[in-house]
Structures are given as C-alpha cells and as structure tokens.
C-alpha atoms as a PDB file:
ATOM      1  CA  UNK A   1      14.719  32.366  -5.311  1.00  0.00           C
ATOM      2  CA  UNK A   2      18.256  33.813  -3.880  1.00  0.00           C
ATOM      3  CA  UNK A   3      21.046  31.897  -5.149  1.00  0.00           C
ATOM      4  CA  UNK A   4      23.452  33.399  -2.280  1.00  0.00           C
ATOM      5  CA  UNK A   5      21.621  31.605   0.522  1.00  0.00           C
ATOM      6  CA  UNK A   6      21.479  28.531  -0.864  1.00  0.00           C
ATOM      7  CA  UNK A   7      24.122  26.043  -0.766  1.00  0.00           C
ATOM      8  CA  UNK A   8      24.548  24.259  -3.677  1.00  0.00           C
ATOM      9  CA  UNK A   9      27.749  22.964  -5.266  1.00  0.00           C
ATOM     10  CA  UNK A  10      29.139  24.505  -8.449  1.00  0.00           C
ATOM     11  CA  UNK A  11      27.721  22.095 -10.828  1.00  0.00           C
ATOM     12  CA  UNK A  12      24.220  22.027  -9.408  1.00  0.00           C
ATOM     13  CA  UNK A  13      24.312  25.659  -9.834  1.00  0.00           C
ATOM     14  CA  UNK A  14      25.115  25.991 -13.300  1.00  0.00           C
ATOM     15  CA  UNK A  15      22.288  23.632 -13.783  1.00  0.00           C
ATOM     16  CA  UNK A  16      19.778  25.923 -12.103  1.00  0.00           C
ATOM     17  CA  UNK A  17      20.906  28.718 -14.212  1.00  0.00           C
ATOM     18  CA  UNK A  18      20.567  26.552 -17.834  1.00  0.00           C
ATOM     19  CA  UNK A  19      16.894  25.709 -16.730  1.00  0.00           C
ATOM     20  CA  UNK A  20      16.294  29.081 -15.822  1.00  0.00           C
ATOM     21  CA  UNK A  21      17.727  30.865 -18.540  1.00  0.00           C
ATOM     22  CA  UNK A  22      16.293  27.864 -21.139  1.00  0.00           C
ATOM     23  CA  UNK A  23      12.426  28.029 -21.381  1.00  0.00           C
ATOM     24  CA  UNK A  24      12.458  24.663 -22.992  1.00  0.00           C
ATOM     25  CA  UNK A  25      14.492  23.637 -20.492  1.00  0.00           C
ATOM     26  CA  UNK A  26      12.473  24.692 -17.837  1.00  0.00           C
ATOM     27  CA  UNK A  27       8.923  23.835 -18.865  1.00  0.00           C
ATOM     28  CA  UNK A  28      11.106  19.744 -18.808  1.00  0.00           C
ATOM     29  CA  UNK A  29      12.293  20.577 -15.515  1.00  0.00           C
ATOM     30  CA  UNK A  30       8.766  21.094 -14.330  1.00  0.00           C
ATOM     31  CA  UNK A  31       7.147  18.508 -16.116  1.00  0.00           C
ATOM     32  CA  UNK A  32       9.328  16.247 -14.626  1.00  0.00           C
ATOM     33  CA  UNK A  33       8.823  17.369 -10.734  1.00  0.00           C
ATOM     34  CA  UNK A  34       6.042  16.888 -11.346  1.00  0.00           C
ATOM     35  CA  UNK A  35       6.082  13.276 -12.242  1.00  0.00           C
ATOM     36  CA  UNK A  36       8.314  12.672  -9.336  1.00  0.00           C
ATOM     37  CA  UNK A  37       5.754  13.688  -6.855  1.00  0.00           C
ATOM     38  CA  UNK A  38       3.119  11.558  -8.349  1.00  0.00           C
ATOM     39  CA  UNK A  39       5.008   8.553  -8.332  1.00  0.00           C
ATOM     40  CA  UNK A  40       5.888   9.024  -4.336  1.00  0.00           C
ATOM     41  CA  UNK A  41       2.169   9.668  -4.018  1.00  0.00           C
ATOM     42  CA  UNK A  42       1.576   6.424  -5.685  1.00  0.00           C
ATOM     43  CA  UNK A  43       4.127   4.756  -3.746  1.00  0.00           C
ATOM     44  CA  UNK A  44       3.318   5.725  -0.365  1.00  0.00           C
ATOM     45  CA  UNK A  45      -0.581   5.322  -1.282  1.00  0.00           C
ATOM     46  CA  UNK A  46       0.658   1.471  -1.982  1.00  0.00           C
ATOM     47  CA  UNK A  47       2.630   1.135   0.934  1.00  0.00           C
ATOM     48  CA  UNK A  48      -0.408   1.906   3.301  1.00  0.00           C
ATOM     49  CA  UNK A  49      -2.736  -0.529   1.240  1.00  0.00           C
ATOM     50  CA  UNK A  50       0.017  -3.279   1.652  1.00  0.00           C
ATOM     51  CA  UNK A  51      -1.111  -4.855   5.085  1.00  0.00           C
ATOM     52  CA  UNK A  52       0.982  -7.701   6.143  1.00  0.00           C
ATOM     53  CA  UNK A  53      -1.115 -11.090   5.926  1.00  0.00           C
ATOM     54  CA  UNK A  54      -2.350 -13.132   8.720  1.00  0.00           C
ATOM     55  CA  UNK A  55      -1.587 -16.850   8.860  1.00  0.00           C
ATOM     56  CA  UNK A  56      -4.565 -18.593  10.171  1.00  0.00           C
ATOM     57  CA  UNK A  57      -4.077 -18.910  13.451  1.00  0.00           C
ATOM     58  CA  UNK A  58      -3.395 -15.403  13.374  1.00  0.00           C
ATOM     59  CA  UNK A  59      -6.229 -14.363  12.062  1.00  0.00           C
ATOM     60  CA  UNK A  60      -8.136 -17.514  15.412  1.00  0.00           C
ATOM     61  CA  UNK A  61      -6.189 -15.055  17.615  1.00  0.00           C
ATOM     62  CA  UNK A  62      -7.770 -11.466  16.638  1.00  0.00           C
ATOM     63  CA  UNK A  63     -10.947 -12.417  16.071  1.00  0.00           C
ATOM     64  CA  UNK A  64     -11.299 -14.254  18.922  1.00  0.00           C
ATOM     65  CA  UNK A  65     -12.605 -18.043  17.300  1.00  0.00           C
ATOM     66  CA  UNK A  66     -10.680 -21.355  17.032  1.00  0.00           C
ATOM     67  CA  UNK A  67      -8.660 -22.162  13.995  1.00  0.00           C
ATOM     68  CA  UNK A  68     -11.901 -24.565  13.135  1.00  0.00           C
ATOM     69  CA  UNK A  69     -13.882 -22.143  13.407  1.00  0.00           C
ATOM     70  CA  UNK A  70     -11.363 -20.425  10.662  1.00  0.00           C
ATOM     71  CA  UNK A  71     -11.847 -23.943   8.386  1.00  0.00           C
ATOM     72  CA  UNK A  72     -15.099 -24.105   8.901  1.00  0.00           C
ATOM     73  CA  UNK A  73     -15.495 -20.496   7.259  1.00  0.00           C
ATOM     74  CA  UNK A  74     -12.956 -21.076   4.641  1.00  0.00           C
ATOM     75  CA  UNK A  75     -15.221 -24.552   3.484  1.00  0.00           C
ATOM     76  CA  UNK A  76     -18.091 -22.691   3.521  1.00  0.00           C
ATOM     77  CA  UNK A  77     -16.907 -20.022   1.657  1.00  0.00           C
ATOM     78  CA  UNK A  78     -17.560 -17.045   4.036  1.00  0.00           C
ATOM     79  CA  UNK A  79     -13.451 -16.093   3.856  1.00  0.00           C
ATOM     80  CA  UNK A  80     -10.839 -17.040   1.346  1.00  0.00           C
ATOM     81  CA  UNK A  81      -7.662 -16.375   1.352  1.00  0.00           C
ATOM     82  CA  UNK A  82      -4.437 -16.339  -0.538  1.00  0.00           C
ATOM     83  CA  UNK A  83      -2.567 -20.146  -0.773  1.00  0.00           C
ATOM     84  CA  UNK A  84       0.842 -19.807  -0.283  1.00  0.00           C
ATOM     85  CA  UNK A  85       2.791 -23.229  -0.130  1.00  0.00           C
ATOM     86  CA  UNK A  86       1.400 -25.276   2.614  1.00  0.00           C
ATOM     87  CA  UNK A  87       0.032 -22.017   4.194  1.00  0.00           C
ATOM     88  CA  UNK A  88      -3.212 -19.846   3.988  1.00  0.00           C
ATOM     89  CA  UNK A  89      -3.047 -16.401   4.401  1.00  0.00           C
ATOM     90  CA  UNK A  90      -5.702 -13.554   4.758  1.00  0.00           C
ATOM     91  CA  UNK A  91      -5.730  -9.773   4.141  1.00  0.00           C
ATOM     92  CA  UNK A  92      -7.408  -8.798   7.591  1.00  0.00           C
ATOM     93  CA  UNK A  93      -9.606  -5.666   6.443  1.00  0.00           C
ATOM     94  CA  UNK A  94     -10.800  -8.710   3.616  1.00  0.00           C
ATOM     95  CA  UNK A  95     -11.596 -10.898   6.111  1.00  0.00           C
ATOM     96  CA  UNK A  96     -13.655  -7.907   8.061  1.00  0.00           C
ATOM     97  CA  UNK A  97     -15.233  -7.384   5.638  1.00  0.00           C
ATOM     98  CA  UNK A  98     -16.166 -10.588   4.441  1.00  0.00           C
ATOM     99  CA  UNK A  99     -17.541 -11.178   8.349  1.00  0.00           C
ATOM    100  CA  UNK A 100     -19.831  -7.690   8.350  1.00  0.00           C
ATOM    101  CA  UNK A 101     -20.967  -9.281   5.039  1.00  0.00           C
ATOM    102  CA  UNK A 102     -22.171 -12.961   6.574  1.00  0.00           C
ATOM    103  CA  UNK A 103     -22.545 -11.502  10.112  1.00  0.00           C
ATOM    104  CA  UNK A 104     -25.988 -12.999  11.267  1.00  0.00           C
ATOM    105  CA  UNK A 105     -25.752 -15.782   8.503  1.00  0.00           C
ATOM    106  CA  UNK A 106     -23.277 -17.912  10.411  1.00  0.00           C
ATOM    107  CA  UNK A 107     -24.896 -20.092  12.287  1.00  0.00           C
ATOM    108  CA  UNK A 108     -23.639 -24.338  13.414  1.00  0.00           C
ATOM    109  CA  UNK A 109     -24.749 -26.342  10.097  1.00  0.00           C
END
C-alpha cells in the first residue's frame, strides 16, 4: 500500500506503521477486521429477516379475506400470531406459510 496517496492524519499514520512494523500487532489488527465484518454480516443478515408485523386487518387487506375470516383462522389454529397488548400481530412470510401449509384444508366448519 502507498502511504503518499493516502490521506490519513498524523496519528492514524503512526498507527499503520506500529501494526506494520509489529507482527503481533498485526496478526490483532487482522483478527479483529475480521470480526468487524462478521458482525455487519450478521447485522445486515438480521435486518432483512426483521419484517415489520401486520396488525390484523392488515394482514384482511393483503390477503384479500375479512378480518373474520382472520379470527376464524386464528381459533382454529391455522395462523398464530404474536399478542401484543390488546393487539395481534403476524410475521407475513409466517402467515404464508402457514396458508400453503392448510391450503385445501380450509373449508366453512
């Protein structure tokens, strides 16, 4: 790497030249990067499994039912969801699935 084209202030670049010029120093340097980068993987692997939850008339609206039609399938145990206070809430690719699962199975008692 060429120092000269970098800019970097003073202190930053004595640091690079103590991890360079220290092997013990450097093998912690790189041990640590690496670290870094798997937490951010982690992190932004979370942040795409963290789908907002649907309310239950949100969940009526996008698949195209009545919120009974939502009770009804929460009674029977076809969905559940997550009780929050006075509320109900459902992970939608949970509630997908659950409906692939029972599809053909839910039939008018």
């Amino acid at each position: 790497m060429e120092l000269e084209n970098l800019q970097v202030s003073d202190q930053e670049l004595r640091y690079y030249k103590v991890i360079q010029n220290d092997p013990i120093m450097r093998s912690n340097y790189l041990m640590l990067k690496e670290v870094i980068r798997n937490l951010k993987n982690e992190w932004a692997n979370e942040q795409i499994d963290k789908a907002p939850l649907l309310s239950i008339q949100e969940v009526a609206v996008r698949f195209k039912v009545t919120k009974a039609t939502i009770h009804n399938w929460i009674k029977r145990g076809i969905i559940t969801g997550k009780k929050m206070g006075k509320g109900r809430y459902f992970d939608e690719k949970e509630v997908r699935d659950s409906i692939d699962r029972f599809k053909g199975y839910i039939v008018r008692p």
